[in-house]
N, C-alpha and C. Protein backbone atom coordinates (compact mmCIF):
# COMPACT_ATOMS: atom_id res chain seq x y z
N UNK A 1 5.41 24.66 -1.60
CA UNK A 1 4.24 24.34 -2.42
C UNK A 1 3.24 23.52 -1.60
N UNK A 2 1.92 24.18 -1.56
CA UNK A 2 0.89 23.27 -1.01
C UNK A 2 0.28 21.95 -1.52
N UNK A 3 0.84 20.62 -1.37
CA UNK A 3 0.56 19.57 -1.93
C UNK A 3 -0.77 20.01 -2.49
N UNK A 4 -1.15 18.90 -3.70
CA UNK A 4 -2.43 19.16 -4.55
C UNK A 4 -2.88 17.48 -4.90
N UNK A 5 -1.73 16.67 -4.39
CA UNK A 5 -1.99 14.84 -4.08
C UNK A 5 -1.82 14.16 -3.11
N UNK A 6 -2.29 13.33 -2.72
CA UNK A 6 -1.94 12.48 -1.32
C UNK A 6 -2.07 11.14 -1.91
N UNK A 7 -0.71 10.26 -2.02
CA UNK A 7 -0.65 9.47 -2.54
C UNK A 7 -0.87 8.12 -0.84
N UNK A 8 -1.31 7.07 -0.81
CA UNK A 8 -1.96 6.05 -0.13
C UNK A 8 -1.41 4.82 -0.10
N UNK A 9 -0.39 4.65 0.68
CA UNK A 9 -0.25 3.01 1.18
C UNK A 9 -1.75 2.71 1.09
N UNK A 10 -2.50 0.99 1.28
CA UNK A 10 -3.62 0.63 1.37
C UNK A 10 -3.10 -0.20 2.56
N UNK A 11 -2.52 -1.25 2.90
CA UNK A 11 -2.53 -1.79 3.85
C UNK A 11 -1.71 -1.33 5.19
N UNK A 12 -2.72 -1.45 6.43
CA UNK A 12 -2.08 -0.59 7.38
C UNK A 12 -2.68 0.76 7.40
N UNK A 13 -3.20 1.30 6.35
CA UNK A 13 -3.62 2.62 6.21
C UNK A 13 -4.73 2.75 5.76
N UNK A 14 -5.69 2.14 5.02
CA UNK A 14 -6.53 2.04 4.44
C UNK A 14 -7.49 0.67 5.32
N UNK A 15 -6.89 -0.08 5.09
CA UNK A 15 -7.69 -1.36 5.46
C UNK A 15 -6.07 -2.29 6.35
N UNK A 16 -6.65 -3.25 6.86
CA UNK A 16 -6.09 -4.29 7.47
C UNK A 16 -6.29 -5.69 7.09
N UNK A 17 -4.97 -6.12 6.53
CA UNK A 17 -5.50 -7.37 5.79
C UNK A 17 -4.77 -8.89 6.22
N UNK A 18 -3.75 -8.04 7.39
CA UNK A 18 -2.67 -9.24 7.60
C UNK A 18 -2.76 -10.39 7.80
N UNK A 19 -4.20 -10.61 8.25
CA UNK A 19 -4.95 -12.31 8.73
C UNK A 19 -5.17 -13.09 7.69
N UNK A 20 -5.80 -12.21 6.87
CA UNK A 20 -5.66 -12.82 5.38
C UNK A 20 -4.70 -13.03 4.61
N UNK A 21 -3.74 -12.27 4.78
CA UNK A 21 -2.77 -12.35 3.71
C UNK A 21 -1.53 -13.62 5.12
N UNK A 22 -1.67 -13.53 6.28
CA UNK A 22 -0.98 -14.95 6.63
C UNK A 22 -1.88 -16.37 6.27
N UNK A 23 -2.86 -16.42 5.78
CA UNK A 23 -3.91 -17.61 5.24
C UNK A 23 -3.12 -17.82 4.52
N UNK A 24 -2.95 -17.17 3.32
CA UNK A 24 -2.96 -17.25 2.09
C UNK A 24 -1.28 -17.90 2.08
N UNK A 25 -0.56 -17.02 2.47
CA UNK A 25 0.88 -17.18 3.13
C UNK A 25 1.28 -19.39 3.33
N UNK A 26 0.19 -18.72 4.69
CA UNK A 26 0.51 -20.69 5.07
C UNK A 26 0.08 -21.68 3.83
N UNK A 27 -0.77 -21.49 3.10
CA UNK A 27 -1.07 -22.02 1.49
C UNK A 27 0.00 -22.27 1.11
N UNK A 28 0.03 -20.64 0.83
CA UNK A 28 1.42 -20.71 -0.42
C UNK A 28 2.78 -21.27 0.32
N UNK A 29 3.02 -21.48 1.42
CA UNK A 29 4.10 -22.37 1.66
C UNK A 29 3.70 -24.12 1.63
N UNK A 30 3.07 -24.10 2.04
CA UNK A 30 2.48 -25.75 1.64
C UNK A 30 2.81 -25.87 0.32
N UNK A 31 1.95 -25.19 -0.42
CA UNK A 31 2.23 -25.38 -1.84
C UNK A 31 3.86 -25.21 -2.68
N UNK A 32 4.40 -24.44 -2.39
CA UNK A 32 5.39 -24.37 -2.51
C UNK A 32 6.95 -24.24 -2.27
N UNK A 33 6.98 -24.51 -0.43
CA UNK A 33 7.84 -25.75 -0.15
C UNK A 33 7.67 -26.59 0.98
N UNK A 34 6.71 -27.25 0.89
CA UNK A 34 5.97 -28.53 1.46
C UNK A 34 5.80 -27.70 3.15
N UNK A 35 6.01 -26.26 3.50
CA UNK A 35 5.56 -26.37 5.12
C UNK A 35 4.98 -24.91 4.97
N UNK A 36 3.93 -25.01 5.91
CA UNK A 36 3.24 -23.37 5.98
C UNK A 36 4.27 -22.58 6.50
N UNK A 37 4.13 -21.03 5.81
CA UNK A 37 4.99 -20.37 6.41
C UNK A 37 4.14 -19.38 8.33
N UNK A 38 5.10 -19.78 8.78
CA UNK A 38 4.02 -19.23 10.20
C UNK A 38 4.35 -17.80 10.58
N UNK A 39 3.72 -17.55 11.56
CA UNK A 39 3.08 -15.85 11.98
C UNK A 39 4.66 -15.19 12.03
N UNK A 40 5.69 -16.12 12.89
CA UNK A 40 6.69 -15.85 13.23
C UNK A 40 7.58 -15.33 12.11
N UNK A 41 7.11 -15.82 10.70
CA UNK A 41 7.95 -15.94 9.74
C UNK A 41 7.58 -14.41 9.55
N UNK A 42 5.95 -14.40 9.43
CA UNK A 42 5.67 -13.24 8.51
C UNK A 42 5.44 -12.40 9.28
N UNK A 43 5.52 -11.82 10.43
CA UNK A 43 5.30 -11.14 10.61
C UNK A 43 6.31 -9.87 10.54
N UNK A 44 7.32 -9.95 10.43
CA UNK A 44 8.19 -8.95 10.44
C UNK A 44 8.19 -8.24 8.65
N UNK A 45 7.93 -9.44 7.71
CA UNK A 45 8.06 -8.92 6.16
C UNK A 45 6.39 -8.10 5.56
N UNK A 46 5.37 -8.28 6.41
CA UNK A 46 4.30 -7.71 6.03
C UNK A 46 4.42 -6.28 5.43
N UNK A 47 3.94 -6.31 3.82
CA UNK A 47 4.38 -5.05 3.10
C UNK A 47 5.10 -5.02 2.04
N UNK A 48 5.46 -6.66 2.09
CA UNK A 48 7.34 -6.27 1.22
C UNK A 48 6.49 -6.99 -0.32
N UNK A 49 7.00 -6.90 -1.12
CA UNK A 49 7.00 -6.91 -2.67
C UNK A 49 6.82 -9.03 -2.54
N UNK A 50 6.09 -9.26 -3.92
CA UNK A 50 6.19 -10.68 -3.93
C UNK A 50 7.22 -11.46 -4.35
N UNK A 51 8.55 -10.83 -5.38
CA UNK A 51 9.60 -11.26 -5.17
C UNK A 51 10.08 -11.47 -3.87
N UNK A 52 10.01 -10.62 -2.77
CA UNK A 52 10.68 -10.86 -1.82
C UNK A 52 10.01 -11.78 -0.96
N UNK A 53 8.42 -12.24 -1.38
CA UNK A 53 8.07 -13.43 -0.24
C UNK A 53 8.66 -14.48 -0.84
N UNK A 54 8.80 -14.75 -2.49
CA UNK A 54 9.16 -15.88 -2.72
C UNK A 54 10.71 -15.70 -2.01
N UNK A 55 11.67 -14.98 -2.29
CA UNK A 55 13.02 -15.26 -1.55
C UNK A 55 13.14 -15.31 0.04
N UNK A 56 12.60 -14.67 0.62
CA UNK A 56 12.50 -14.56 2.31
C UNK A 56 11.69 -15.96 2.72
N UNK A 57 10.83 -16.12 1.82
CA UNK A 57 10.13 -17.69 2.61
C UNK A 57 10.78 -19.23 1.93
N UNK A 58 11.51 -18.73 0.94
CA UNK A 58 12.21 -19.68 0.40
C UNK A 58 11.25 -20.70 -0.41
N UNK A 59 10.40 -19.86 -1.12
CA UNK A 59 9.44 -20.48 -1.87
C UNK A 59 9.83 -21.16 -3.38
N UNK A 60 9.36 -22.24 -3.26
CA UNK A 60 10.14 -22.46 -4.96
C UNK A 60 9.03 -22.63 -6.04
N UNK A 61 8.95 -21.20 -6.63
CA UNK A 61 8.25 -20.58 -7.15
C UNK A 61 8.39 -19.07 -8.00
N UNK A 62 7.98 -19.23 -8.99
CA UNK A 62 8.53 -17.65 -9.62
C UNK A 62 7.47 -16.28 -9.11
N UNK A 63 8.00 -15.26 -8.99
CA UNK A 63 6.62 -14.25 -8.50
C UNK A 63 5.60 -14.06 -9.08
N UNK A 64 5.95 -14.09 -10.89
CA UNK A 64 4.62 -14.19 -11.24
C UNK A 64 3.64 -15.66 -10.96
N UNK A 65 4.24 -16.39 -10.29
CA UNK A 65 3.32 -17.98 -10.20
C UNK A 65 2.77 -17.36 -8.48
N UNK A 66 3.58 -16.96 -7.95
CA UNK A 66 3.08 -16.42 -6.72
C UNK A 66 1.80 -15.52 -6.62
N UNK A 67 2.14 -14.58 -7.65
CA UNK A 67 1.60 -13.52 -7.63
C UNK A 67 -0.09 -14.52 -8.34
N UNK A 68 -0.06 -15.49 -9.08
CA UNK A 68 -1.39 -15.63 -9.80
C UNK A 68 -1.83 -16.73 -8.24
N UNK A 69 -1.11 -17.13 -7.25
CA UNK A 69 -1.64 -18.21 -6.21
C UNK A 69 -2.34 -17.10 -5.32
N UNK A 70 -1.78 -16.26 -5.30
CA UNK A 70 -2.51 -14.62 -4.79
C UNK A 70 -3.75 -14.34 -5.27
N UNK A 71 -3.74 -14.00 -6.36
CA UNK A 71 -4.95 -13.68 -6.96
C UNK A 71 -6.67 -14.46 -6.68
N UNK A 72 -6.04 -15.93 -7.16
CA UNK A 72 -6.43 -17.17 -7.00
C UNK A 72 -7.07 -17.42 -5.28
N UNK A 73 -6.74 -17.39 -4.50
CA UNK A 73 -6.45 -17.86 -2.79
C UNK A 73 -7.34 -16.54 -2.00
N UNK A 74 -6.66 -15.21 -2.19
CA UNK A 74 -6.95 -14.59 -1.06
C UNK A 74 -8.26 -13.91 -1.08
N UNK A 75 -8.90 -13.74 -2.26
CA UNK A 75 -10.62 -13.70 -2.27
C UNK A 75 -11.19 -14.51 -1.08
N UNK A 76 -11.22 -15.76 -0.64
CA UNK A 76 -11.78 -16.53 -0.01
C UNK A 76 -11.21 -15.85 1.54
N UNK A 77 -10.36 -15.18 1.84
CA UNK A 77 -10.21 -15.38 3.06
C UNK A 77 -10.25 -13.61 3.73
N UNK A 78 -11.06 -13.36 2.21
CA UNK A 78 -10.98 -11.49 2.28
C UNK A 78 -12.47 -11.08 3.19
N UNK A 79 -13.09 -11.83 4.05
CA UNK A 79 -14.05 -11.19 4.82
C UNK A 79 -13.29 -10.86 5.85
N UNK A 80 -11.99 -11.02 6.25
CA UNK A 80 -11.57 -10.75 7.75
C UNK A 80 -10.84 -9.72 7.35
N UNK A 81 -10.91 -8.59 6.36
CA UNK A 81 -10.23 -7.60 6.03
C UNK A 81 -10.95 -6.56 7.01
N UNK A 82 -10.14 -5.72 7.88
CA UNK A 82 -10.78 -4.54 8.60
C UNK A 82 -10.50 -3.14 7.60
N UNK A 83 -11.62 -2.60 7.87
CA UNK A 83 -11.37 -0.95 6.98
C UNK A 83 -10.90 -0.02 8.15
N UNK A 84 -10.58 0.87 7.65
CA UNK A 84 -10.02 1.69 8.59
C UNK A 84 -11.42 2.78 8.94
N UNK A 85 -12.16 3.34 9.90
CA UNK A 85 -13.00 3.56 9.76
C UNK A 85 -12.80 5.29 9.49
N UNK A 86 -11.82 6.02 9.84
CA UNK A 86 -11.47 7.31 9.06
C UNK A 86 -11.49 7.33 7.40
N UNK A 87 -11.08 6.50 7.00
CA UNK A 87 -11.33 6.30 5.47
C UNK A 87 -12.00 6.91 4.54
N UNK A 88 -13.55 6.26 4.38
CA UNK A 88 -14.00 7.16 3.59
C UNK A 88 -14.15 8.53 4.22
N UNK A 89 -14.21 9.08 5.12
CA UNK A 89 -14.61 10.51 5.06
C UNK A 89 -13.26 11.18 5.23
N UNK A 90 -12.03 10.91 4.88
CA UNK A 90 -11.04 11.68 4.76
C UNK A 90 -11.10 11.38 2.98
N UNK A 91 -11.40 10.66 2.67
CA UNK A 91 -11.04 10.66 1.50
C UNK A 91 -11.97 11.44 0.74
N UNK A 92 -13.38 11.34 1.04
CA UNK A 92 -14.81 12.40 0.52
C UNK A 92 -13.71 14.00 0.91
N UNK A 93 -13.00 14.33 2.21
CA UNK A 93 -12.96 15.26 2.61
C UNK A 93 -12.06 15.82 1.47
N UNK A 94 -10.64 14.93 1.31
CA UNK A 94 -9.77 15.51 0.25
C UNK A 94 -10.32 15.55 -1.29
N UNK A 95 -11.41 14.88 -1.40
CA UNK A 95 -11.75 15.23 -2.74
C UNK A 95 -12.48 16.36 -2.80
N UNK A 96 -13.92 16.71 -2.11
CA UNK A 96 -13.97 17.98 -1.86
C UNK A 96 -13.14 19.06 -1.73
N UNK A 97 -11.88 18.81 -1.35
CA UNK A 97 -11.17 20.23 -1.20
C UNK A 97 -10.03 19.99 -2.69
N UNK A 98 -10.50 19.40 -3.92
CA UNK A 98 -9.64 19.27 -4.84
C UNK A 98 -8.78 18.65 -5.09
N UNK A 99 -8.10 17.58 -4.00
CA UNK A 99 -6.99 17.34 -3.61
C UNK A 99 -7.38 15.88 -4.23
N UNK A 100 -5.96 15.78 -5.27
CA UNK A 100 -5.49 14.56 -5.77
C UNK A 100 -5.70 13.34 -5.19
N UNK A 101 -6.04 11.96 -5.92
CA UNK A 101 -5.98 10.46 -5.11
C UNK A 101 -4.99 9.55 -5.70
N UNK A 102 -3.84 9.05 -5.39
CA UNK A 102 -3.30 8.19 -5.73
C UNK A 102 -3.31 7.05 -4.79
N UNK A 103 -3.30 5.33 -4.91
CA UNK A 103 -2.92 4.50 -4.07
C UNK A 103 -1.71 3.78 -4.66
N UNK A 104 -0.73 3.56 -3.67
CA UNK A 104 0.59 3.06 -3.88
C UNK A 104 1.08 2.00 -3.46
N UNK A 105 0.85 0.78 -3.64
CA UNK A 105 0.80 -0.73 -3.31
C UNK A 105 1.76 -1.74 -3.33
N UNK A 106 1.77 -2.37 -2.59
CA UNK A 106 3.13 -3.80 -2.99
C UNK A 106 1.87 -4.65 -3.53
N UNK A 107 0.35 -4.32 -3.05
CA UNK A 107 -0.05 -5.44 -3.85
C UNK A 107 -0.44 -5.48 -5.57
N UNK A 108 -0.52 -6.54 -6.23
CA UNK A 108 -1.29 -6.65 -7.34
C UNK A 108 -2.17 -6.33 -7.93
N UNK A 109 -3.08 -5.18 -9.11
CA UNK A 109 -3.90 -4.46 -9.54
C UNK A 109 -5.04 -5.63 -9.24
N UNK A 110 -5.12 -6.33 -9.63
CA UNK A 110 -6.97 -7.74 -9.57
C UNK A 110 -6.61 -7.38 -7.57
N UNK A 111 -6.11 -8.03 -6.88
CA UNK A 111 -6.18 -7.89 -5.77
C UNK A 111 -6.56 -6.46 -5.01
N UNK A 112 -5.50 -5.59 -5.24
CA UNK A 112 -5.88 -4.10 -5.06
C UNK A 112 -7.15 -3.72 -4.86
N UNK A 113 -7.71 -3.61 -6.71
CA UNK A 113 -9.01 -3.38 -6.47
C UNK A 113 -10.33 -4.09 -6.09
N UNK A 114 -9.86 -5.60 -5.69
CA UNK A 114 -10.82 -6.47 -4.91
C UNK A 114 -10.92 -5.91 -3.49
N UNK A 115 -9.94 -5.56 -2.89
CA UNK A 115 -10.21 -5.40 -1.50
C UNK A 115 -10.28 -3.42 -1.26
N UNK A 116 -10.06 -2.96 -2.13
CA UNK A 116 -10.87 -1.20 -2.04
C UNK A 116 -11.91 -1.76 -2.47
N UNK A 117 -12.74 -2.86 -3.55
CA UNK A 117 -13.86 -2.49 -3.72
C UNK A 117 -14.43 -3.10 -2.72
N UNK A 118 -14.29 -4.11 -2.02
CA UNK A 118 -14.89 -4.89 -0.81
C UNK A 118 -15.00 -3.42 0.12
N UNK A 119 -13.91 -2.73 0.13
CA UNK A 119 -14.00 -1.51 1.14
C UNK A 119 -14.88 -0.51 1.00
N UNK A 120 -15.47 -0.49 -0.21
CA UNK A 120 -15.91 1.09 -0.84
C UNK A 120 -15.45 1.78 -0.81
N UNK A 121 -14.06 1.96 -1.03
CA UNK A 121 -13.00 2.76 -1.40
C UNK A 121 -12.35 3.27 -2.80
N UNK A 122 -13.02 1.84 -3.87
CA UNK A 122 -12.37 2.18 -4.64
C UNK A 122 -12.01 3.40 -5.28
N UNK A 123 -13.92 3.77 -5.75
CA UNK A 123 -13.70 4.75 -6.54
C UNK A 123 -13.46 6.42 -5.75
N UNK A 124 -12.78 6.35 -5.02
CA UNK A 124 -12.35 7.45 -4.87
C UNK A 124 -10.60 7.70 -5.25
N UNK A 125 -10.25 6.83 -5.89
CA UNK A 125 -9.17 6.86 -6.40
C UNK A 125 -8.69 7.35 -7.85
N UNK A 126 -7.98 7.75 -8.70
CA UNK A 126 -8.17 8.33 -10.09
C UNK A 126 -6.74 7.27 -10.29
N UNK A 127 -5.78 6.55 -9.77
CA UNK A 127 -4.96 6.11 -9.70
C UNK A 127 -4.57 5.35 -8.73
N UNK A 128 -4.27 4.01 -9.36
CA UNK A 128 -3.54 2.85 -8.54
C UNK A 128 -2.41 2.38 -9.70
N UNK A 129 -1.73 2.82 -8.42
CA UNK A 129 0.25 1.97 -8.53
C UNK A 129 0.08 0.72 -8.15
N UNK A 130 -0.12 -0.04 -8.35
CA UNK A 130 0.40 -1.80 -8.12
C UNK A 130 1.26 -2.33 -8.43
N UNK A 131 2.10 -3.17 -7.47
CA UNK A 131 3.42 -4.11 -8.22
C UNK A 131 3.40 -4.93 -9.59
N UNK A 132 2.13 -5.14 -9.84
CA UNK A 132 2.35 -5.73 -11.22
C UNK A 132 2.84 -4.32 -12.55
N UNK A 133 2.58 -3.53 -11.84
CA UNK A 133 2.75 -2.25 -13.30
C UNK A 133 4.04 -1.43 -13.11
N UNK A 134 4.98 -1.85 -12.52
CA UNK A 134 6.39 -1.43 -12.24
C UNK A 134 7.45 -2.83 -12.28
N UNK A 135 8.72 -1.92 -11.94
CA UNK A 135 9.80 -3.30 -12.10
C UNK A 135 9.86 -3.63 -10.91
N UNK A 136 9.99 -2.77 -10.07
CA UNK A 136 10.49 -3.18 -8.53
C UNK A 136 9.46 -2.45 -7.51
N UNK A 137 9.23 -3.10 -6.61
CA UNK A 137 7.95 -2.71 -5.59
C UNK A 137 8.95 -1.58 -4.25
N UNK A 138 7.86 -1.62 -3.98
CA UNK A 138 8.87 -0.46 -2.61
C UNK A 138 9.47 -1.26 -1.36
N UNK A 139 10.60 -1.07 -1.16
CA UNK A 139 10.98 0.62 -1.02
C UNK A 139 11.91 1.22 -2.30
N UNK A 140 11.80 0.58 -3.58
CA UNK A 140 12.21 0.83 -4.32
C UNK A 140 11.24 2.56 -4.65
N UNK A 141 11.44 3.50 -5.18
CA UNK A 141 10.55 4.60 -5.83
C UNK A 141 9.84 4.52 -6.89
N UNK A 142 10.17 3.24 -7.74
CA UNK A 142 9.12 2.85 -8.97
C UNK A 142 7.22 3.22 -8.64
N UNK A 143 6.70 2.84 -7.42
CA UNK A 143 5.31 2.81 -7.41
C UNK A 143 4.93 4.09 -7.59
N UNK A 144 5.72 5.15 -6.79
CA UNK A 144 5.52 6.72 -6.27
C UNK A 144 5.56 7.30 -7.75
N UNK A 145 6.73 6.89 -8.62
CA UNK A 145 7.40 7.44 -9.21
C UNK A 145 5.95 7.35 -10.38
N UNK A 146 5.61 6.05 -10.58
CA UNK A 146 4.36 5.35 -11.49
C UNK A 146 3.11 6.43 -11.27
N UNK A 147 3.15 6.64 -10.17
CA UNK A 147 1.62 7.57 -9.15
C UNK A 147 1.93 8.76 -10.03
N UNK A 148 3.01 9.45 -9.58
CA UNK A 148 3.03 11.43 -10.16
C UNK A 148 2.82 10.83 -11.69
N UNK A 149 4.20 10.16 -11.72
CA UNK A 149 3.77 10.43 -13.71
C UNK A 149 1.65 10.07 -13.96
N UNK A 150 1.20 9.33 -13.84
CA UNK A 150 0.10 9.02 -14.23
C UNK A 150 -0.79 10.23 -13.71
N UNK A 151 -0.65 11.07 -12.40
CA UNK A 151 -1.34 12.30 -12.08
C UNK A 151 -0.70 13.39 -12.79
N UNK A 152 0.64 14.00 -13.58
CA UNK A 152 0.83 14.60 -13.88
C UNK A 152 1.76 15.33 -12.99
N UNK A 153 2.03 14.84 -11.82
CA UNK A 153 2.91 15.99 -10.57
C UNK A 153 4.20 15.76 -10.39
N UNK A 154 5.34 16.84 -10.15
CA UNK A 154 6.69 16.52 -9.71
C UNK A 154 6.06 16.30 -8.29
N UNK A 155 7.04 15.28 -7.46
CA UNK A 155 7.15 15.04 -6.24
C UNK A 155 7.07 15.97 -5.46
N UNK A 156 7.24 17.58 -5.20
CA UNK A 156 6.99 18.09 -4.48
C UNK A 156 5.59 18.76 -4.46
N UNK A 157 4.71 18.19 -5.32
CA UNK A 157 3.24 18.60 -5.43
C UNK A 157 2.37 17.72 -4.84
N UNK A 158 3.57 16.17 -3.90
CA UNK A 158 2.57 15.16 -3.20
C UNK A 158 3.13 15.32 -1.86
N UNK A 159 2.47 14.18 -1.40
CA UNK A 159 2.58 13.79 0.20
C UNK A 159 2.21 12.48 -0.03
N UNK A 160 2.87 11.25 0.68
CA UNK A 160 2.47 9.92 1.03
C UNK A 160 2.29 9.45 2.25
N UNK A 161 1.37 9.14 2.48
CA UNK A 161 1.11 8.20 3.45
C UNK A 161 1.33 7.22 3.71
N UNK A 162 1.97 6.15 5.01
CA UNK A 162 2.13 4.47 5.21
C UNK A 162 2.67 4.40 6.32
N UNK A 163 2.57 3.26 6.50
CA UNK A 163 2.82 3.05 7.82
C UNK A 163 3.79 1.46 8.27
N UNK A 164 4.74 1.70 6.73
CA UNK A 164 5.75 0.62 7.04
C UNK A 164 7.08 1.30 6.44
N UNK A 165 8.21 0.55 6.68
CA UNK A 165 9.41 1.05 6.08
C UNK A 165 9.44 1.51 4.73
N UNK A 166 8.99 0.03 3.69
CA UNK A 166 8.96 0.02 2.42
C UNK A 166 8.08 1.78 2.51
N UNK A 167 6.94 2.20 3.13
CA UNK A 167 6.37 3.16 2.30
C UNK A 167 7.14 4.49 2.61
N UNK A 168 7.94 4.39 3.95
CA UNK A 168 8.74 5.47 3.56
C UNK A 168 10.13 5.28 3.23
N UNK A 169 10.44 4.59 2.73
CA UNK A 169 11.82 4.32 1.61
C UNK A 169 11.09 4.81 0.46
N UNK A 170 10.44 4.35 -0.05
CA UNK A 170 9.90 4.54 -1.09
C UNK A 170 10.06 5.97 -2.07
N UNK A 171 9.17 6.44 -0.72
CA UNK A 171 8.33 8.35 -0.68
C UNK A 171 9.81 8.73 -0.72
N UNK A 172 10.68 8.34 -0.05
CA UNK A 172 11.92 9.08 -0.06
C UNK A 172 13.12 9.27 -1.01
N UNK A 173 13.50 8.31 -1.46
CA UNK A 173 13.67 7.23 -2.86
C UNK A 173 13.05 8.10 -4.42
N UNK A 174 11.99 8.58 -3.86
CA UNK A 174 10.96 9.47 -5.27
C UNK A 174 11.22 10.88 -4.76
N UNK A 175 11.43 11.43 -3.50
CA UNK A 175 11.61 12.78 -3.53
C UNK A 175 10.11 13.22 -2.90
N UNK A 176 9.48 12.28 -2.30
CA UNK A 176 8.28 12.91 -1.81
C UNK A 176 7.91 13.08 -0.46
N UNK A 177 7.03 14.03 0.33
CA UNK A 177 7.22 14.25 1.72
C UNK A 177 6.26 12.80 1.98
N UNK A 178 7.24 12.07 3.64
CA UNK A 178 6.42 11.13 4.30
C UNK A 178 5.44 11.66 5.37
N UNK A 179 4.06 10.84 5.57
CA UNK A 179 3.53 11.57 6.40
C UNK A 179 3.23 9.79 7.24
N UNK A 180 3.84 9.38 8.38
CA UNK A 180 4.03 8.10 8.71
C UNK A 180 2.62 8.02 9.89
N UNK A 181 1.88 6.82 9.11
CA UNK A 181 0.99 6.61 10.29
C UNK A 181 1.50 5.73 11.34
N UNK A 182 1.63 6.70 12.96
CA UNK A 182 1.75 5.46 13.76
C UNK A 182 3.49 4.96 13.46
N UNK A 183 4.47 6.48 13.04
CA UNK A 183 5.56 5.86 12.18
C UNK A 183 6.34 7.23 12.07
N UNK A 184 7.59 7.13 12.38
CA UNK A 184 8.03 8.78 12.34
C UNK A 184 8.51 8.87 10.34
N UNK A 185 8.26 10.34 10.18
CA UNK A 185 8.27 10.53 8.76
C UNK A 185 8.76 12.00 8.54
N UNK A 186 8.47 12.42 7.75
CA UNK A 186 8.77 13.95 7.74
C UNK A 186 7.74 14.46 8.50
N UNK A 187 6.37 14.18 9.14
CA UNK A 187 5.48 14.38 9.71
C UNK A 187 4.87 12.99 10.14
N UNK A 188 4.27 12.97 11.27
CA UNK A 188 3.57 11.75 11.84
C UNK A 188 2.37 11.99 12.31
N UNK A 189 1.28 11.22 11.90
CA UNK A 189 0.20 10.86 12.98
C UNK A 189 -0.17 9.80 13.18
N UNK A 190 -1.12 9.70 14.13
CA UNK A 190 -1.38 8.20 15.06
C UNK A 190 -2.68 7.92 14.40
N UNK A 191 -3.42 8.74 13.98
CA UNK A 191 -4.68 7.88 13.29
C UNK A 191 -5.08 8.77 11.94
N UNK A 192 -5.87 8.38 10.90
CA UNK A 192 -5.87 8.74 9.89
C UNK A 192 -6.40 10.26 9.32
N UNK A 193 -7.23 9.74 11.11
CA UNK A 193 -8.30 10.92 10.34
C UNK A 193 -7.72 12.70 10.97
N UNK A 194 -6.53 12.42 11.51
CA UNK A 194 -5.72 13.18 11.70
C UNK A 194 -4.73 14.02 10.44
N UNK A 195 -5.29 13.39 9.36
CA UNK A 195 -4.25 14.05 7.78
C UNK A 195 -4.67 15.14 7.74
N UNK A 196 -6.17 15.42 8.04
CA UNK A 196 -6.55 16.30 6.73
C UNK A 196 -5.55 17.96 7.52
N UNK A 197 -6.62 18.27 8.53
CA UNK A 197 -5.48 19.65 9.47
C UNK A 197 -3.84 18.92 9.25
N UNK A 198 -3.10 18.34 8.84
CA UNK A 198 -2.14 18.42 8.91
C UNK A 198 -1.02 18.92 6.95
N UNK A 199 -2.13 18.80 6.24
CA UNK A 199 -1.63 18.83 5.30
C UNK A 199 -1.42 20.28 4.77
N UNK A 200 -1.75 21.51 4.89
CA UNK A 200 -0.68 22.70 4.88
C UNK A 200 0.70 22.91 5.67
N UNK A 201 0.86 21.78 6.52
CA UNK A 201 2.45 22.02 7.07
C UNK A 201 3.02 20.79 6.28
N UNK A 202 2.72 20.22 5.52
CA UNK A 202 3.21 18.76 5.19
C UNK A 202 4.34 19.47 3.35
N UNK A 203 3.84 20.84 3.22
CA UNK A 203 4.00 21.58 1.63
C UNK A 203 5.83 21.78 2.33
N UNK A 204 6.27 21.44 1.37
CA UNK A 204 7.77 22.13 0.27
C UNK A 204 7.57 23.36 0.08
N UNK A 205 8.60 24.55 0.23
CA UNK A 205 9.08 25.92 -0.25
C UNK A 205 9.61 25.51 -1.02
């Protein structure tokens, strides 16, 4: 079957936000257990769900208190967000050719769409999965799983994109083909704007 969705990690794939989101990081460890958490800490968990920063950084704090110091914090430090500059015109490209938009997130819906709309990305989306609208973030399959139902598709009518573990645990976890940026998957490429020719070999028989 020739996919008819391309569901979207955002960070890493879309935009680049990691400078910001270690700001916000060293905050939220001050704040909640008296020492910033540093590059060293985070750099290996970038991606992962906000339950898991509060447990991995040893934050003493619940996720939803995390999740609102998020909300709260990382506006201010969202000009150093990079876009990916393939972006919009793969995304103009797949909508022109019919083709489905889902984005599939560890982050938070207010956050999400703060930094696609900072991007001009948003509205090319018909759907965003965010960790606040599931139980468990990825690499759990809840986000993917959230994406088809709300587009209407069994998993073999998508393809996902990302370019961390969580996004292909995830895709895999739901039954959907990975297409890993920069990341081996069921298919790989090195830059974005490399999807579009790749997505008739990316289809399920």
């Amino acid at each position: 079957m020739v996919p008819s969705a391309v569901l979207f990690d955002m960070d890493g794939v879309l935009i680049r936000s990691e400078e910001a989101w270690l700001r916000v990081l060293e905050d939220a460890g001050r704040r909640f257990r008296g020492s910033p958490v540093t590059r060293e800490e985070f750099a290996p968990t970038f991606g992962q769900g906000t339950a898991e920063d509060v447990r991995v950084f040893g934050l003493r704090c619940t996720p939803a208190e995390l999740d609102a110091f998020y909300v709260e914090h990382l506006p201010a430090h969202a000009s150093g967000v990079w876009i990916n500059p393939d972006a919009h015109e793969l995304l103009e490209n797949l909508a022109a050719r019919g083709l489905r938009r889902a984005l599939v997130t560890n982050t938070v819906t207010p956050l999400a769409r703060a930094l696609l709309g900072a991007a001009r990305l948003l509205d090319f989306f018909e759907v965003l999965a965010c960790a606040d609208l599931v139980a468990h973030a990825k690499p759990a399959p809840d986000l993917v799983l959230y994406a088809l139902g709300r587009l209407g598709l069994p998993p073999e009518a998508a393809v996902m994109v990302g370019d961390s573990r969580f996004d292909r645990g995830a895709a895999g976890a739901a039954g959907v083909r990975f297409v890993g940026l920069g990341l081996d998957g069921d298919a790989r490429i090195e830059r974005l704007g490399d999807l579009l020719p790749l997505l008739p070999l990316t289809a399920t028989s």
